[in-house]
C-alpha atoms as a PDB file:
ATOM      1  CA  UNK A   1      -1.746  18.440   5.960  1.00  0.00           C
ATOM      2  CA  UNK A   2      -2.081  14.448   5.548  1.00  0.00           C
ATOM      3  CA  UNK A   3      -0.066  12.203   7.048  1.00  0.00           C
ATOM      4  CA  UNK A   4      -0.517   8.540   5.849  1.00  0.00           C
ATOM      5  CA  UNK A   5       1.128   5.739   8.275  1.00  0.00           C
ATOM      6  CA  UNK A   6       2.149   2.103   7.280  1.00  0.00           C
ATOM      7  CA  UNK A   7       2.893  -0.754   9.556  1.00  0.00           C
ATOM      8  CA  UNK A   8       3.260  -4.562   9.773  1.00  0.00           C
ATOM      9  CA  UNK A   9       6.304  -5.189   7.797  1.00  0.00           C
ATOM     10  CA  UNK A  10       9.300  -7.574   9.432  1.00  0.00           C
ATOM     11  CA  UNK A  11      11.333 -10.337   8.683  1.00  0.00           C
ATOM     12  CA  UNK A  12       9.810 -13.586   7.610  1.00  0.00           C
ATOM     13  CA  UNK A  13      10.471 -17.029   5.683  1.00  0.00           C
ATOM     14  CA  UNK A  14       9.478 -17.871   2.015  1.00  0.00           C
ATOM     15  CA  UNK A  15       5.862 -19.191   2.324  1.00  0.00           C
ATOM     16  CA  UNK A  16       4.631 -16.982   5.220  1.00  0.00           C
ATOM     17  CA  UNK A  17       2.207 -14.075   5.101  1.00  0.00           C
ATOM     18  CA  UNK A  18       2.297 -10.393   6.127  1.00  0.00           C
ATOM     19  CA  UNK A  19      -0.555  -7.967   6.281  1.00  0.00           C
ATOM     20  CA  UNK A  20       0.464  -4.186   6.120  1.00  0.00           C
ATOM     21  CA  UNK A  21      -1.875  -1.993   7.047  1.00  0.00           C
ATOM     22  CA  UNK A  22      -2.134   2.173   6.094  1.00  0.00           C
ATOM     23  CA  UNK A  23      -4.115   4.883   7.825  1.00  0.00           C
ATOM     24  CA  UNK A  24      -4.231   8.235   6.488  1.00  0.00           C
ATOM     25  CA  UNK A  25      -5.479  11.902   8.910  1.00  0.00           C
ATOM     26  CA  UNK A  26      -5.564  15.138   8.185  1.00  0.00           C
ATOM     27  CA  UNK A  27      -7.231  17.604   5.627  1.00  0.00           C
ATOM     28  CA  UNK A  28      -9.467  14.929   3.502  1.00  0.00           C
ATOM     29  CA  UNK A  29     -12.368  15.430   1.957  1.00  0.00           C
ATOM     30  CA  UNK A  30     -12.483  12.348  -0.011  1.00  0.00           C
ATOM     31  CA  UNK A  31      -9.997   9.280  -1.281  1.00  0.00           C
ATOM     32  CA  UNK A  32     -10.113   8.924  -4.925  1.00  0.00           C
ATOM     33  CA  UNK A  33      -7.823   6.108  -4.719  1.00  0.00           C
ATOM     34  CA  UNK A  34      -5.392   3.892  -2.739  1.00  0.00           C
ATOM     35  CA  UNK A  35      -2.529   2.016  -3.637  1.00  0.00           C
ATOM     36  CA  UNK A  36       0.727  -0.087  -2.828  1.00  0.00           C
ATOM     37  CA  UNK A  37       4.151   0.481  -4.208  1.00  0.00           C
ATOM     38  CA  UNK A  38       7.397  -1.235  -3.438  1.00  0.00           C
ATOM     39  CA  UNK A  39      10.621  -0.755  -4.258  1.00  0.00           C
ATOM     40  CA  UNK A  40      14.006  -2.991  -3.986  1.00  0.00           C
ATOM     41  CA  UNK A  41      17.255  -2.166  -3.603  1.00  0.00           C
ATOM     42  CA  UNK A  42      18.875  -1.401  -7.174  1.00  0.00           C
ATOM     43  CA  UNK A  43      15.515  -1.261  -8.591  1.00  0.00           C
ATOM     44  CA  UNK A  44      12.627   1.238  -9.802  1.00  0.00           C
ATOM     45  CA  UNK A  45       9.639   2.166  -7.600  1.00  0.00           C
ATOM     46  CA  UNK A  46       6.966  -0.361  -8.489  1.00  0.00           C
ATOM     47  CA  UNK A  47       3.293  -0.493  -8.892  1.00  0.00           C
ATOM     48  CA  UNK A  48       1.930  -3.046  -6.517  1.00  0.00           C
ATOM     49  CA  UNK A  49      -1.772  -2.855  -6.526  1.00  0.00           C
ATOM     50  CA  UNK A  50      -4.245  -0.278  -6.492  1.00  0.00           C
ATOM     51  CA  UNK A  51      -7.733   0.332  -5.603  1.00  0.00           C
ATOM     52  CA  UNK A  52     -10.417   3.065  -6.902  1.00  0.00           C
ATOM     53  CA  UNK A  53     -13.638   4.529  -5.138  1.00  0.00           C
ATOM     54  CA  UNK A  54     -15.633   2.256  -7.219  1.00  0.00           C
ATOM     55  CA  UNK A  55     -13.899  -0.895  -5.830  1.00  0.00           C
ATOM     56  CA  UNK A  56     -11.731  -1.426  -9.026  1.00  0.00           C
ATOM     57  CA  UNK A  57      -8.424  -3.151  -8.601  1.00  0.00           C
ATOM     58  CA  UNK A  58      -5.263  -3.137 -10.526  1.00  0.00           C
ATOM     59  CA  UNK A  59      -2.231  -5.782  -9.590  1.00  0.00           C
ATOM     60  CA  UNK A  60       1.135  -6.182 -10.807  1.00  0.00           C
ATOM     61  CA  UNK A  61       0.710  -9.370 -13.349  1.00  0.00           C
ATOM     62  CA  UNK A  62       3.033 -11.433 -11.061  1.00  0.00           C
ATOM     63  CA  UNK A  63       1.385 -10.638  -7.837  1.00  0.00           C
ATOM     64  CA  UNK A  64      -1.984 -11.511  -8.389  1.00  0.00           C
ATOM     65  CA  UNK A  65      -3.300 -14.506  -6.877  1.00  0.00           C
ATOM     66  CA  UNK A  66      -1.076 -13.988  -3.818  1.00  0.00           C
ATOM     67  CA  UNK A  67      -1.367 -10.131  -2.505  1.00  0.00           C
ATOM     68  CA  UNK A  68      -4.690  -8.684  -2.253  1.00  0.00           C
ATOM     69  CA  UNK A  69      -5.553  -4.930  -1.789  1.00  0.00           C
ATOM     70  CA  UNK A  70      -8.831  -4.068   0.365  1.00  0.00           C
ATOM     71  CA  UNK A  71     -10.137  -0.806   1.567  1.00  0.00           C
ATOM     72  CA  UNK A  72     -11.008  -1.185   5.530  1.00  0.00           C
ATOM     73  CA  UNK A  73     -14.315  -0.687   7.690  1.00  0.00           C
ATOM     74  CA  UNK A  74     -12.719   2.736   8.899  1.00  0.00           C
ATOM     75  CA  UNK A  75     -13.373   4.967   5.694  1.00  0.00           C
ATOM     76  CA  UNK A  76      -9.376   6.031   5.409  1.00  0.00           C
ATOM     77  CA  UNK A  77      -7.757   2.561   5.910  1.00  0.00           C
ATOM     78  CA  UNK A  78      -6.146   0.005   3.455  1.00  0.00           C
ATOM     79  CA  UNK A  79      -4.404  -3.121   3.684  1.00  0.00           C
ATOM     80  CA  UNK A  80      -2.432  -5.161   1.745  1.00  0.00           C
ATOM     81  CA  UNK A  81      -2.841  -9.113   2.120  1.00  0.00           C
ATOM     82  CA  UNK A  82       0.919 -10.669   1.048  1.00  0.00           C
ATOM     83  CA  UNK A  83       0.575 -14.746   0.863  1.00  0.00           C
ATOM     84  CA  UNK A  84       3.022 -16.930  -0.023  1.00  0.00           C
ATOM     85  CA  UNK A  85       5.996 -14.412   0.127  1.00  0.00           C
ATOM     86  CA  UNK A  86       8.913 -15.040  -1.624  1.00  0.00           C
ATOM     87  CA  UNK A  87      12.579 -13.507  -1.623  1.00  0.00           C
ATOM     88  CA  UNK A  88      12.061 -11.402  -4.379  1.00  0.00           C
ATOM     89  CA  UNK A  89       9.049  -9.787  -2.463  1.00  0.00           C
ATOM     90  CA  UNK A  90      11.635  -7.905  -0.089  1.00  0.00           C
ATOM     91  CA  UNK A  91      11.729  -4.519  -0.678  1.00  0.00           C
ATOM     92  CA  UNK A  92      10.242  -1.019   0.815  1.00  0.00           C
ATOM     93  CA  UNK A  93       6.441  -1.349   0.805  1.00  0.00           C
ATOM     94  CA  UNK A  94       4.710   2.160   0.710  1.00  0.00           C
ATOM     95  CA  UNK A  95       1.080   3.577   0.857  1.00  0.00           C
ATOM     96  CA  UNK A  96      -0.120   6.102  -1.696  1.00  0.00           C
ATOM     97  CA  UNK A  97      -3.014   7.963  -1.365  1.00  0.00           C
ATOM     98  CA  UNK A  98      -4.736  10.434  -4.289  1.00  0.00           C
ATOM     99  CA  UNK A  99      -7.203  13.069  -1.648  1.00  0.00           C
ATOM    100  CA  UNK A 100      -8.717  15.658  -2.369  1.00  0.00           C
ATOM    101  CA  UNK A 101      -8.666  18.277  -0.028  1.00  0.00           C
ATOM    102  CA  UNK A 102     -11.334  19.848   2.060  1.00  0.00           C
ATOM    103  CA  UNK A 103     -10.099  23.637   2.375  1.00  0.00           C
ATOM    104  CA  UNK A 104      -8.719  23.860  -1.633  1.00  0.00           C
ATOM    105  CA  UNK A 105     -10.755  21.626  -3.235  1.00  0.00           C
ATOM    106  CA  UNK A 106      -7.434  20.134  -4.819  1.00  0.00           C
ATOM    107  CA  UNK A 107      -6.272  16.777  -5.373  1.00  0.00           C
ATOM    108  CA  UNK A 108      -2.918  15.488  -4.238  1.00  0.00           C
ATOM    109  CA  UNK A 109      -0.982  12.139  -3.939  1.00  0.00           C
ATOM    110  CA  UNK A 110       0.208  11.604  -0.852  1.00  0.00           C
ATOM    111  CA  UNK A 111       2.621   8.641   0.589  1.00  0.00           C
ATOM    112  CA  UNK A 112       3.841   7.170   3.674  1.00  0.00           C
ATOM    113  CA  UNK A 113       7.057   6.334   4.674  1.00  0.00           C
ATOM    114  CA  UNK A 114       7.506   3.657   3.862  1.00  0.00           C
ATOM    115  CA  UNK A 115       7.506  -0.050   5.860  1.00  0.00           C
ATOM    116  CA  UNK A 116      10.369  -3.221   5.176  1.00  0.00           C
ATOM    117  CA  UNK A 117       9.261  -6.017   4.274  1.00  0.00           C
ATOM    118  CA  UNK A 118      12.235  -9.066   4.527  1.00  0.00           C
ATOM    119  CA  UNK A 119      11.678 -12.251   3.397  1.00  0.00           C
ATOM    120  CA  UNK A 120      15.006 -14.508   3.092  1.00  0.00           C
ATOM    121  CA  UNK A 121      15.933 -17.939   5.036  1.00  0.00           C
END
């Protein structure tokens, strides 16, 4: 089993920052890659940003410049840097992780529950 936990979402103004954080335990034998997702209410799960063993990134086009995805100093962390927020930025943030296992050798996307993120006047 894997278990992958979010935190640092909450309610804050346009203009303020956030940094969500995801740790994953549990049966891994490696993390072929890490990513963000959101989704708002009436709307379609959405790619946020994601990051590959190799360091590659990917961004939504309109979120680059102020959210930036980084892997952290403990191996089975990520983060997710959110500047500038905006209202349309509220949604459901959640972590995905692609492991592979150690005791099947097989690879499986994982994600976390998911953490709010508010950001209105």
């Amino acid at each position: 089993q894997v278990q992958l936990v979010e935190s640092g979402g909450g309610l804050v103004q346009p203009g303020e920052s956030l940094r969500l954080s995801c740790a994953a335990s549990g049966d891994i034998f490696s993390i072929q890659a890490m990513g963000w997702y959101r989704q708002a209410p009436g709307k379609q799960r959405e790619l946020v940003a994601v990051t590959t063993a190799d360091g590659g990134t990917n961004y939504a086009d309109s979120l680059k410049g102020r959210f930036t995805i980084s892997r952290g100093n403990t191996e089975n962390t990520m983060y997710l840097q959110m500047d500038n927020l905006k209202p349309e930025d509220t949604a459901i943030y959640y972590c995905n992780y692609r492991i592979l296992s150690c005791s099947d050798d097989a690879t499986r996307n994982y994600w976390g529950q998911g953490t709010q993120v508010t950001v209105s006047s």
